[in-house]
C-alpha atoms as a PDB file:
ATOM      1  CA  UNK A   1      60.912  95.431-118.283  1.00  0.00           C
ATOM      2  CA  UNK A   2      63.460  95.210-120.861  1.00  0.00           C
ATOM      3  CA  UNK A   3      67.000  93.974-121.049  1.00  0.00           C
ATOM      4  CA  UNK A   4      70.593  96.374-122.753  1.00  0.00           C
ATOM      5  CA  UNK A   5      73.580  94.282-123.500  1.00  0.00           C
ATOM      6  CA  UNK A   6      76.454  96.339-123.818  1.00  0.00           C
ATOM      7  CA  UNK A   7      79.460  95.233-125.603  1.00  0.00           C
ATOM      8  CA  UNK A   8      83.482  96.489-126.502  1.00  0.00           C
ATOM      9  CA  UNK A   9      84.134  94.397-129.195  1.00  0.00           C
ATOM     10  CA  UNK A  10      87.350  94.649-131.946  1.00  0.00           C
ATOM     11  CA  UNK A  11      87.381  91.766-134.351  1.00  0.00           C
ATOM     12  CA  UNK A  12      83.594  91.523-134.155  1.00  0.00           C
ATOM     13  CA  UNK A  13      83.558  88.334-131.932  1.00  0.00           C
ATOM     14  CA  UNK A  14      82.573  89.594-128.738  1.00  0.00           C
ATOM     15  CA  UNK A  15      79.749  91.708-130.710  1.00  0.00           C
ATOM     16  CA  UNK A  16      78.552  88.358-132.094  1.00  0.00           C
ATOM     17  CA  UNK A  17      78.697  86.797-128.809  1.00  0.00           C
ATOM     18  CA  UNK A  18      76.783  89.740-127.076  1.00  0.00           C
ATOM     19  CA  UNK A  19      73.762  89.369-130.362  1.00  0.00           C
ATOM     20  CA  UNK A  20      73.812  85.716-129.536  1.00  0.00           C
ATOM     21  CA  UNK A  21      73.379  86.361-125.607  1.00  0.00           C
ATOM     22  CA  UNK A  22      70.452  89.080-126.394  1.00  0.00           C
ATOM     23  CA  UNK A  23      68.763  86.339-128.486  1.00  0.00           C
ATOM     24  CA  UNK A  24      68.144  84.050-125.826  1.00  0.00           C
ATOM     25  CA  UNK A  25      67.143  87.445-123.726  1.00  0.00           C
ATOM     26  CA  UNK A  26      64.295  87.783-126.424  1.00  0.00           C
ATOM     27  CA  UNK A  27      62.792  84.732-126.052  1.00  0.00           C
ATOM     28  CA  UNK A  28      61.658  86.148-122.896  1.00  0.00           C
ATOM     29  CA  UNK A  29      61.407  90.045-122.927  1.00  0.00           C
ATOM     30  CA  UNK A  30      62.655  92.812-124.762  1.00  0.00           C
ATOM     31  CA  UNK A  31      66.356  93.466-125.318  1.00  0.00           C
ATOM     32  CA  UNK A  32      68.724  96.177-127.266  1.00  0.00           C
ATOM     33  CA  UNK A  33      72.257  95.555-128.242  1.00  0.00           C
ATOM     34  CA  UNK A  34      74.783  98.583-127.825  1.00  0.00           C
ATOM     35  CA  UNK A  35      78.165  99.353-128.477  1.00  0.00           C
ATOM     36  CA  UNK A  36      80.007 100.642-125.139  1.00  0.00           C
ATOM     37  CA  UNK A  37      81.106 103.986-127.025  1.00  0.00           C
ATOM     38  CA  UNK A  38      77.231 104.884-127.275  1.00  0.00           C
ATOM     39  CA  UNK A  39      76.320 103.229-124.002  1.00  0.00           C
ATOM     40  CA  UNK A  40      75.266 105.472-121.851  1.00  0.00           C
ATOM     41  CA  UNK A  41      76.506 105.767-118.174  1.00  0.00           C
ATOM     42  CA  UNK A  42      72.733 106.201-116.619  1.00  0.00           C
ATOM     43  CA  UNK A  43      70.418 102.916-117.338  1.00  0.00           C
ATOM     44  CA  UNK A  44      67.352 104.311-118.116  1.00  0.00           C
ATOM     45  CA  UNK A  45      64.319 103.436-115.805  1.00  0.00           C
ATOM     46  CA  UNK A  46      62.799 100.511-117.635  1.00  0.00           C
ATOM     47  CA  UNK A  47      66.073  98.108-117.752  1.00  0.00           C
ATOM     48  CA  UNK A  48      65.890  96.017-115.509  1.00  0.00           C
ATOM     49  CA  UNK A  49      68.937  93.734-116.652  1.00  0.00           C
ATOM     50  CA  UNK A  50      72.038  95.040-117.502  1.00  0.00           C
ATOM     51  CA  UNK A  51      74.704  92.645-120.076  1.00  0.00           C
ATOM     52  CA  UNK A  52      78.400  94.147-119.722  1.00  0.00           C
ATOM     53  CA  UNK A  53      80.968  92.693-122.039  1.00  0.00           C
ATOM     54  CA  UNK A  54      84.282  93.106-123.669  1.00  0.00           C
ATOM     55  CA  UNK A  55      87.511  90.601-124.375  1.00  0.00           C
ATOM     56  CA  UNK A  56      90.097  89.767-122.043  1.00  0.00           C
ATOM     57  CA  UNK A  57      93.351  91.869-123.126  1.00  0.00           C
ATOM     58  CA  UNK A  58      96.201  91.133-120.783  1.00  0.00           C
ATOM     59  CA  UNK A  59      94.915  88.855-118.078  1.00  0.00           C
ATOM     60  CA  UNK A  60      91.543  91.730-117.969  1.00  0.00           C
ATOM     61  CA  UNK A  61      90.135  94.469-119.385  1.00  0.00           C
ATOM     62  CA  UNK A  62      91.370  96.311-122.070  1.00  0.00           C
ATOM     63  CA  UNK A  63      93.449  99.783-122.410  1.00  0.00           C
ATOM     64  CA  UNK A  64      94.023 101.460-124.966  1.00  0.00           C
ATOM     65  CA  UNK A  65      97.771 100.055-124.740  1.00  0.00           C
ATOM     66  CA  UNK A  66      96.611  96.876-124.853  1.00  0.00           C
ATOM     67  CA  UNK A  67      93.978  97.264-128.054  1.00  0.00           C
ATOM     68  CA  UNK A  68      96.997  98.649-130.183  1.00  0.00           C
ATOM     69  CA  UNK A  69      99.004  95.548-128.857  1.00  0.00           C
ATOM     70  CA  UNK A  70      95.973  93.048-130.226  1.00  0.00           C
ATOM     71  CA  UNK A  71      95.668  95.230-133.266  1.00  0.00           C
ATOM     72  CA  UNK A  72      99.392  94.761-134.246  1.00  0.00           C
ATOM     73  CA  UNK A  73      99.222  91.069-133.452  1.00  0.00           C
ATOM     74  CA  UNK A  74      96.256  90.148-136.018  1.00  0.00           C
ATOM     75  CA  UNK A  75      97.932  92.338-138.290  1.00  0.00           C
ATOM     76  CA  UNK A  76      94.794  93.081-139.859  1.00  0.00           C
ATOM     77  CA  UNK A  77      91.786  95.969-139.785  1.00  0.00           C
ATOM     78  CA  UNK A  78      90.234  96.376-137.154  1.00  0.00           C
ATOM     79  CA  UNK A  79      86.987  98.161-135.624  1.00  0.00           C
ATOM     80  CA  UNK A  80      88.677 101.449-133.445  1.00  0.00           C
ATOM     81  CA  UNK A  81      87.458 101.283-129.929  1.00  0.00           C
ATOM     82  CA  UNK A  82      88.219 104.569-128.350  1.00  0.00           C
ATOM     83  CA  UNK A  83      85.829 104.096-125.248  1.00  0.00           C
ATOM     84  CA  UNK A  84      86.650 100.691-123.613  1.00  0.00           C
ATOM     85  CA  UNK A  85      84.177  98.328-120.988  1.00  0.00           C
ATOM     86  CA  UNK A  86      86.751  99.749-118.380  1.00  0.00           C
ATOM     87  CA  UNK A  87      86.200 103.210-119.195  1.00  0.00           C
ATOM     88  CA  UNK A  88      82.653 102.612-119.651  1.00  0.00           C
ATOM     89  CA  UNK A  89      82.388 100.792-116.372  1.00  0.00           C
ATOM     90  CA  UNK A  90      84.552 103.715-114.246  1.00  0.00           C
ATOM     91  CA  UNK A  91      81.753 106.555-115.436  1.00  0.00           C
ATOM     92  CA  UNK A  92      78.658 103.738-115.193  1.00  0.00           C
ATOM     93  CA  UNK A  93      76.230 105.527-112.516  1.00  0.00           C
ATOM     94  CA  UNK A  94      74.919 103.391-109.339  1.00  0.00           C
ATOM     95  CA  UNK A  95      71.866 101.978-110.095  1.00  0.00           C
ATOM     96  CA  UNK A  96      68.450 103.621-109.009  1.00  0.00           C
ATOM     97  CA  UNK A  97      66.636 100.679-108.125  1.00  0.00           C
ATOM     98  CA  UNK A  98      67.018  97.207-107.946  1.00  0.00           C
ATOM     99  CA  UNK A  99      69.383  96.427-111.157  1.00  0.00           C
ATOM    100  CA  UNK A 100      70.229  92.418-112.459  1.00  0.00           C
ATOM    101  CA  UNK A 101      73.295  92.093-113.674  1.00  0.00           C
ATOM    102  CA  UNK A 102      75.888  89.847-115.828  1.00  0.00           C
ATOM    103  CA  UNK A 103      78.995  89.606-117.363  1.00  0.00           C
ATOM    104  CA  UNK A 104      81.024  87.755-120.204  1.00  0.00           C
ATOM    105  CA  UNK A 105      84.203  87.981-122.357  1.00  0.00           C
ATOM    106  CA  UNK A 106      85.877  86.423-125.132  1.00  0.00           C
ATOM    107  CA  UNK A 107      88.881  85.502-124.933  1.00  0.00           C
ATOM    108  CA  UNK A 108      91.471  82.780-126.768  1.00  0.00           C
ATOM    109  CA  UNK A 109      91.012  79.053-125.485  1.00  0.00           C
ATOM    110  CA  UNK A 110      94.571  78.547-124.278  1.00  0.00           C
ATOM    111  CA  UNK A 111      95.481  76.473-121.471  1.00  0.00           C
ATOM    112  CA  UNK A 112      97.016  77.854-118.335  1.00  0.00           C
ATOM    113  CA  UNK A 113      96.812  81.535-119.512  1.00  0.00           C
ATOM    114  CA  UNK A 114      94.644  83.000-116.521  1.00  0.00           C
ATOM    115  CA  UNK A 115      92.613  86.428-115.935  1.00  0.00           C
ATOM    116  CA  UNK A 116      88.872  87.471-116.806  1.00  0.00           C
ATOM    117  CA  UNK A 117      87.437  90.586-118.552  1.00  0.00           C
ATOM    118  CA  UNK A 118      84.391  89.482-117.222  1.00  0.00           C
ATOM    119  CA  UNK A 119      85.141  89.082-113.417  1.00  0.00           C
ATOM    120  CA  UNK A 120      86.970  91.996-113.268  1.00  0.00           C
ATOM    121  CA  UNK A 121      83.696  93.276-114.809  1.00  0.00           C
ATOM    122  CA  UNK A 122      81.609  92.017-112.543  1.00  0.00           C
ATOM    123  CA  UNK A 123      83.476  93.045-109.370  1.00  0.00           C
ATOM    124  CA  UNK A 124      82.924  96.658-110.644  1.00  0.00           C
ATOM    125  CA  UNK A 125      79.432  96.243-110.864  1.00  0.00           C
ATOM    126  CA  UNK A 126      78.690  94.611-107.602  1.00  0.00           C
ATOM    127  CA  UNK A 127      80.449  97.329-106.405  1.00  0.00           C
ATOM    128  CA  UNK A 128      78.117  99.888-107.852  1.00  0.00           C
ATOM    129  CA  UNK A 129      75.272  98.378-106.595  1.00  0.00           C
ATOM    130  CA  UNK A 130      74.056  95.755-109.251  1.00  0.00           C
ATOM    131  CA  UNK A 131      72.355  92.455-108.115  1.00  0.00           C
ATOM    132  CA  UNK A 132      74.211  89.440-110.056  1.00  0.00           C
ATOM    133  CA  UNK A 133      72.622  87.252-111.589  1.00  0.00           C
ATOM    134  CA  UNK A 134      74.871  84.670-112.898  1.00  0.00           C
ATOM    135  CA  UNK A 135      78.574  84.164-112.304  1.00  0.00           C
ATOM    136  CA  UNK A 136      80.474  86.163-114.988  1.00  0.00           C
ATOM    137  CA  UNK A 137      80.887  83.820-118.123  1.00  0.00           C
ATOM    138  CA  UNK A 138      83.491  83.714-120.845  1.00  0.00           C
ATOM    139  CA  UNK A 139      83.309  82.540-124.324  1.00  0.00           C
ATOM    140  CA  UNK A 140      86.070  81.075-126.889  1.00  0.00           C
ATOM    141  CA  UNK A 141      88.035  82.307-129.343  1.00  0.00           C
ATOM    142  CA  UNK A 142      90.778  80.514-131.435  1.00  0.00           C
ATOM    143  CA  UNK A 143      92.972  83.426-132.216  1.00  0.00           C
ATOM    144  CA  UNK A 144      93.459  87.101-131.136  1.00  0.00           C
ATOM    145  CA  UNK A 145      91.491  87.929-134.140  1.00  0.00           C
ATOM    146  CA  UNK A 146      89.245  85.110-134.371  1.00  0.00           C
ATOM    147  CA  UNK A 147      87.290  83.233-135.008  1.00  0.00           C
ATOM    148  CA  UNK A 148      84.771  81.903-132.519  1.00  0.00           C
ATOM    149  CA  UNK A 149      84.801  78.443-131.149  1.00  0.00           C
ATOM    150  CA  UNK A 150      82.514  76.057-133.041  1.00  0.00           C
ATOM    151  CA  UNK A 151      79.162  76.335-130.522  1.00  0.00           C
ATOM    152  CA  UNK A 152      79.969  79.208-128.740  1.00  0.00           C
ATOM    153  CA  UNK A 153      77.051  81.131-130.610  1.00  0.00           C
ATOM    154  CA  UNK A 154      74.677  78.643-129.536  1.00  0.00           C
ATOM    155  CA  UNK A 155      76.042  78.693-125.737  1.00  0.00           C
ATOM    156  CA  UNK A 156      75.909  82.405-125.371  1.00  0.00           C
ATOM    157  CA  UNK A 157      71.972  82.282-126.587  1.00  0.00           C
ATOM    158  CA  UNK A 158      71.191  79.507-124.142  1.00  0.00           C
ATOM    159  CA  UNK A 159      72.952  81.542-121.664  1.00  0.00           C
ATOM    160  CA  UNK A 160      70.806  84.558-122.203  1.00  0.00           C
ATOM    161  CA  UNK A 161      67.781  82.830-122.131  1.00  0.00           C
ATOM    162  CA  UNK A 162      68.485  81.138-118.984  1.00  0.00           C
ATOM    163  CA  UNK A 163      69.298  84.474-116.998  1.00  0.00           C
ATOM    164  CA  UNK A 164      66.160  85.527-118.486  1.00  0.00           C
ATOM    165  CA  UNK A 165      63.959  82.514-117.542  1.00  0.00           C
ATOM    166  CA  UNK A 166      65.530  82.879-113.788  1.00  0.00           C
ATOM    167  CA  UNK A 167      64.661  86.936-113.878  1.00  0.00           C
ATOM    168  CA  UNK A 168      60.894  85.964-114.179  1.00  0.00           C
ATOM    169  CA  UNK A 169      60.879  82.931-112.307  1.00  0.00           C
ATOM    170  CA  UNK A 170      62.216  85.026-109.107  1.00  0.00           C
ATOM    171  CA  UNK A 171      59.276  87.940-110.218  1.00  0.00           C
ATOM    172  CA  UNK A 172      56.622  85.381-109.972  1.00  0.00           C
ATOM    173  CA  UNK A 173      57.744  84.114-106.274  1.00  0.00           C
ATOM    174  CA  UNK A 174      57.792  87.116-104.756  1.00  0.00           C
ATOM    175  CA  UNK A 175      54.627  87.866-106.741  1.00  0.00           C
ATOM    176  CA  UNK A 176      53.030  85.286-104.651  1.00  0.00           C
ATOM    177  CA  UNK A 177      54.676  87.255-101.379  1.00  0.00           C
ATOM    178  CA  UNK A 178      55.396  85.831 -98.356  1.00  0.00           C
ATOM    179  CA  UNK A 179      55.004  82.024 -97.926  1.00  0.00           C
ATOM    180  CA  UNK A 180      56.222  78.808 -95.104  1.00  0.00           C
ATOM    181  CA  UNK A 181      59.342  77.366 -95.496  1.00  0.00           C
ATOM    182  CA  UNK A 182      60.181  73.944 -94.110  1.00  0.00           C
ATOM    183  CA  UNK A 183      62.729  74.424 -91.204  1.00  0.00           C
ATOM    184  CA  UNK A 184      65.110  71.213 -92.454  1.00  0.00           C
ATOM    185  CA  UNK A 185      67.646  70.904 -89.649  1.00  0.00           C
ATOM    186  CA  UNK A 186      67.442  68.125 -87.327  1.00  0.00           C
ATOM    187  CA  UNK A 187      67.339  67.861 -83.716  1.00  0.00           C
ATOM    188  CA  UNK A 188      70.390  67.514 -82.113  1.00  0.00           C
ATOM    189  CA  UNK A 189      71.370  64.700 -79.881  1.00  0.00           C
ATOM    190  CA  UNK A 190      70.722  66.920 -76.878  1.00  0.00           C
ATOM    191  CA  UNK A 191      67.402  67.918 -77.721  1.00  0.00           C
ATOM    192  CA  UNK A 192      66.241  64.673 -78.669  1.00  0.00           C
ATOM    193  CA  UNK A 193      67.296  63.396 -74.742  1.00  0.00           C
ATOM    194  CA  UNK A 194      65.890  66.776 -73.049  1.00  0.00           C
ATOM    195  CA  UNK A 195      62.263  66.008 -75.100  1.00  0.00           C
ATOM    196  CA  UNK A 196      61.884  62.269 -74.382  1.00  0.00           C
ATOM    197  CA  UNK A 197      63.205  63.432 -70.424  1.00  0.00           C
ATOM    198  CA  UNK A 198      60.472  65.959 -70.214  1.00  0.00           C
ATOM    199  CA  UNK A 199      57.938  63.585 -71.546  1.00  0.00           C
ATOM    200  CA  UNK A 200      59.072  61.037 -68.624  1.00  0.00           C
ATOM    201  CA  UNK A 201      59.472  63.288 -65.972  1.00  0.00           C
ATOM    202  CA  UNK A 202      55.887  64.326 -66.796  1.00  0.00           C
ATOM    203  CA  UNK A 203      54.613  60.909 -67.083  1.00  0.00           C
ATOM    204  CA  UNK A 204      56.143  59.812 -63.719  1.00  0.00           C
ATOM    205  CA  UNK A 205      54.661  62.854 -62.237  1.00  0.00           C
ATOM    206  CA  UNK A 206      51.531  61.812 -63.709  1.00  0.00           C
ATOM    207  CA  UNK A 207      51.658  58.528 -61.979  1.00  0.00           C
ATOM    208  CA  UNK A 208      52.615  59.636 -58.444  1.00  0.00           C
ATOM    209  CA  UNK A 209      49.327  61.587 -58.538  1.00  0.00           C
ATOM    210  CA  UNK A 210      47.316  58.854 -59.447  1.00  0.00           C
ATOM    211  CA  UNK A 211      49.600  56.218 -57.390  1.00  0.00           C
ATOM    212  CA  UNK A 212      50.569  52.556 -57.888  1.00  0.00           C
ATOM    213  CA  UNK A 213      53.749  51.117 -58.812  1.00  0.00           C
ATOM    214  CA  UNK A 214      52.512  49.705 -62.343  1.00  0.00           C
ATOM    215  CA  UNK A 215      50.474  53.374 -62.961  1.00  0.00           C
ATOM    216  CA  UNK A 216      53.700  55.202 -62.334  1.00  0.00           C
ATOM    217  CA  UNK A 217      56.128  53.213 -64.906  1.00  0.00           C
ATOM    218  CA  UNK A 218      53.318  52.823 -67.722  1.00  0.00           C
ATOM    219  CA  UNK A 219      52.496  56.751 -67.752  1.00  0.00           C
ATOM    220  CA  UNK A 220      56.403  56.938 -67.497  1.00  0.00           C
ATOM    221  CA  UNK A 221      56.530  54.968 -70.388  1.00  0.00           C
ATOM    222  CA  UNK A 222      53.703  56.618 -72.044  1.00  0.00           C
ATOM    223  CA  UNK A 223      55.415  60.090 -71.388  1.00  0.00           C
ATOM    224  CA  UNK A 224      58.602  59.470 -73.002  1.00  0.00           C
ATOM    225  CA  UNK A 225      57.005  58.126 -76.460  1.00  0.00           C
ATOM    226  CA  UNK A 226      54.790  61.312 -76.252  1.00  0.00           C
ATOM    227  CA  UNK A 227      58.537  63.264 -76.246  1.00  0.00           C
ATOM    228  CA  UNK A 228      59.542  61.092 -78.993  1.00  0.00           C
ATOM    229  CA  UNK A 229      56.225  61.635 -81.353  1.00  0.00           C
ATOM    230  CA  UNK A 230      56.533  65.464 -79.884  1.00  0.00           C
ATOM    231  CA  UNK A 231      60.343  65.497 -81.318  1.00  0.00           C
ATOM    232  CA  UNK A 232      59.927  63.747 -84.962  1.00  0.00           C
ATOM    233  CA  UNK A 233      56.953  66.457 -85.357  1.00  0.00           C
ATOM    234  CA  UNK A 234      58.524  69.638 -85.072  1.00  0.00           C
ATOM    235  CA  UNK A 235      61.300  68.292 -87.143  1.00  0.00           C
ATOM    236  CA  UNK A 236      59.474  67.492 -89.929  1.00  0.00           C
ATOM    237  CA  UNK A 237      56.708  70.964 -89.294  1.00  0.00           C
ATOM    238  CA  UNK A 238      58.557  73.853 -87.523  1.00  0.00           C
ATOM    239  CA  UNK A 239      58.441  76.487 -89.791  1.00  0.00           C
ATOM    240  CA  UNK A 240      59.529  80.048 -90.173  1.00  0.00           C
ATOM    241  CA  UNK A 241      58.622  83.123 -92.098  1.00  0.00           C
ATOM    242  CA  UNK A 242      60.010  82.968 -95.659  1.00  0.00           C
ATOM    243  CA  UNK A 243      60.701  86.196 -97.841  1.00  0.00           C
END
C-alpha cells in the first residue's frame, strides 16, 4: 500500500505543507507528492490513502478569479495554477475499493475570517465515496503570500504520520477478524426489579414445594440474591459479536 498527496499550491506554502504531511506518511509506508495539474483523476490500484490539498481563496476553494485576485495582492511572481483542487476534485473518479482519505489547506491566521478549502474538500470526497480518515485540517500562513507559521512544518509531519499510524493500526484489528466486545450499558431500574422478582417468585415457589413457614422465606430470600448475583453478571459479561 502506498500513500499520493496531492497539492494546488501558489506561493509554494501549501506545497511545503503537503512535503511536510508526506514525511510523516513515510515513516510508515510509501508516499508520492504531486502537483494537482499532473494528478490524475483515477487513483491507481495500490493507493490506498489519498492527501487532497490547496489554500483557502475566498472563504474555499480557489477559481481562477480568485488566484488572479491573490496574485495581484502579493504583488509578486507567482507559480501559474491553471488546474485548481476544485477542478481537480469535480473530474476525481469514485473510488474502486475501499479509499482513506484527508484533507488540509493553508490559509492566513486571521481572526474571525471563516471558510475552509479543506472541508469543502472533504465534503467532495465523502461524496465520491472516500472513507475519512481525519477531520480536514488547516495550516497557517502569515500573509497571502507567505510565509508559514513558525511550527507549522513540524505539525503537518506529525499529522501525516499519525493518519498513517491509525491506517495500520485499523489493518491489524481486522487482521485479527472478528472478536467479543464488552456490552457496557447498565441495567435499567426496571430490569434490575423484574430479575431480583423472578429470583423470589422462584424461591417462594421453591419453598411451597418443600413447605414450612421458615423454608418458604429463606429460599425466598435465597432467590432474590440469586437475581441480584444473576443481574451484576450479565452486566459486567453479556457480549455481542464485534466487527
Amino acid at each position: 500500500m502506498r500513500a499520493l498527496v496531492v497539492y494546488e499550491s501558489m506561493f509554494g506554502n501549501t506545497k511545503m505543507i503537503a512535503e511536510a504531511v508526506a514525511s510523516g506518511i513515510a515513516r510508515h509506508f510509501e508516499v508520492a507528492t504531486i502537483d494537482v495539474g499532473s494528478a490524475p483523476t483515477i487513483v491507481a490500484g495500490d493507493v490506498g490513502l489519498l492527501v487532497v490539498s490547496g489554500p483557502t481563496h475566498a472563504f474555499g476553494l480557489s477559481r481562477s478569479s480568485t488566484r488572479q485576485s491573490a496574485s495581484d495582492q502579493a504583488g509578486t511572481t507567482v507559480t501559474p495554477v491553471t488546474t485548481g483542487l476544485r477542478n481537480w476534485l469535480e473530474a476525481l473518479d469514485h473510488p474502486q475499493r475501499t479509499v482513506v482519505a484527508a484533507a488540509f489547506d493553508t490559509r492566513v491566521k486571521r481572526r474571525g475570517v471563516p471558510g475552509s478549502a479543506a472541508r469543502a474538500a472533504e465534503r467532495r470526497i465523502r461524496r465520491l465515496g472516500y472513507v475519512i480518515a481525519a477531520d480536514a485540517e488547516s495550516f497557517w500562513v502569515t500573509g497571502t503570500p507567505g510565509p508559514l507559521v513558525d511550527g507549522e512544518r513540524a505539525r503537518a509531519e506529525q499529522w501525516g504520520s499519525d493518519i498513517a499510524s491509525r491506517m495500520i493500526q485499523g489493518e491489524r484489528s481486522r487482521a485479527k477478524g472478528p472478536q467479543l466486545m464488552v456490552r457496557r450499558r447498565p441495567l435499567r431500574d426496571y430490569e434490575q426489579a423484574a430479575l431480583i422478582a423472578a429470583g423470589g417468585g422462584i424461591g417462594l415457589v421453591t419453598g411451597l414445594v418443600v413447605g414450612g413457614a421458615a423454608v418458604v422465606a429463606f429460599a425466598t430470600v435465597i432467590g432474590a440474591a440469586a437475581g441480584v448475583v444473576f443481574g451484576a453478571a450479565r452486566q459486567s459479561f453479556a457480549h455481542k459479536p464485534g466487527a
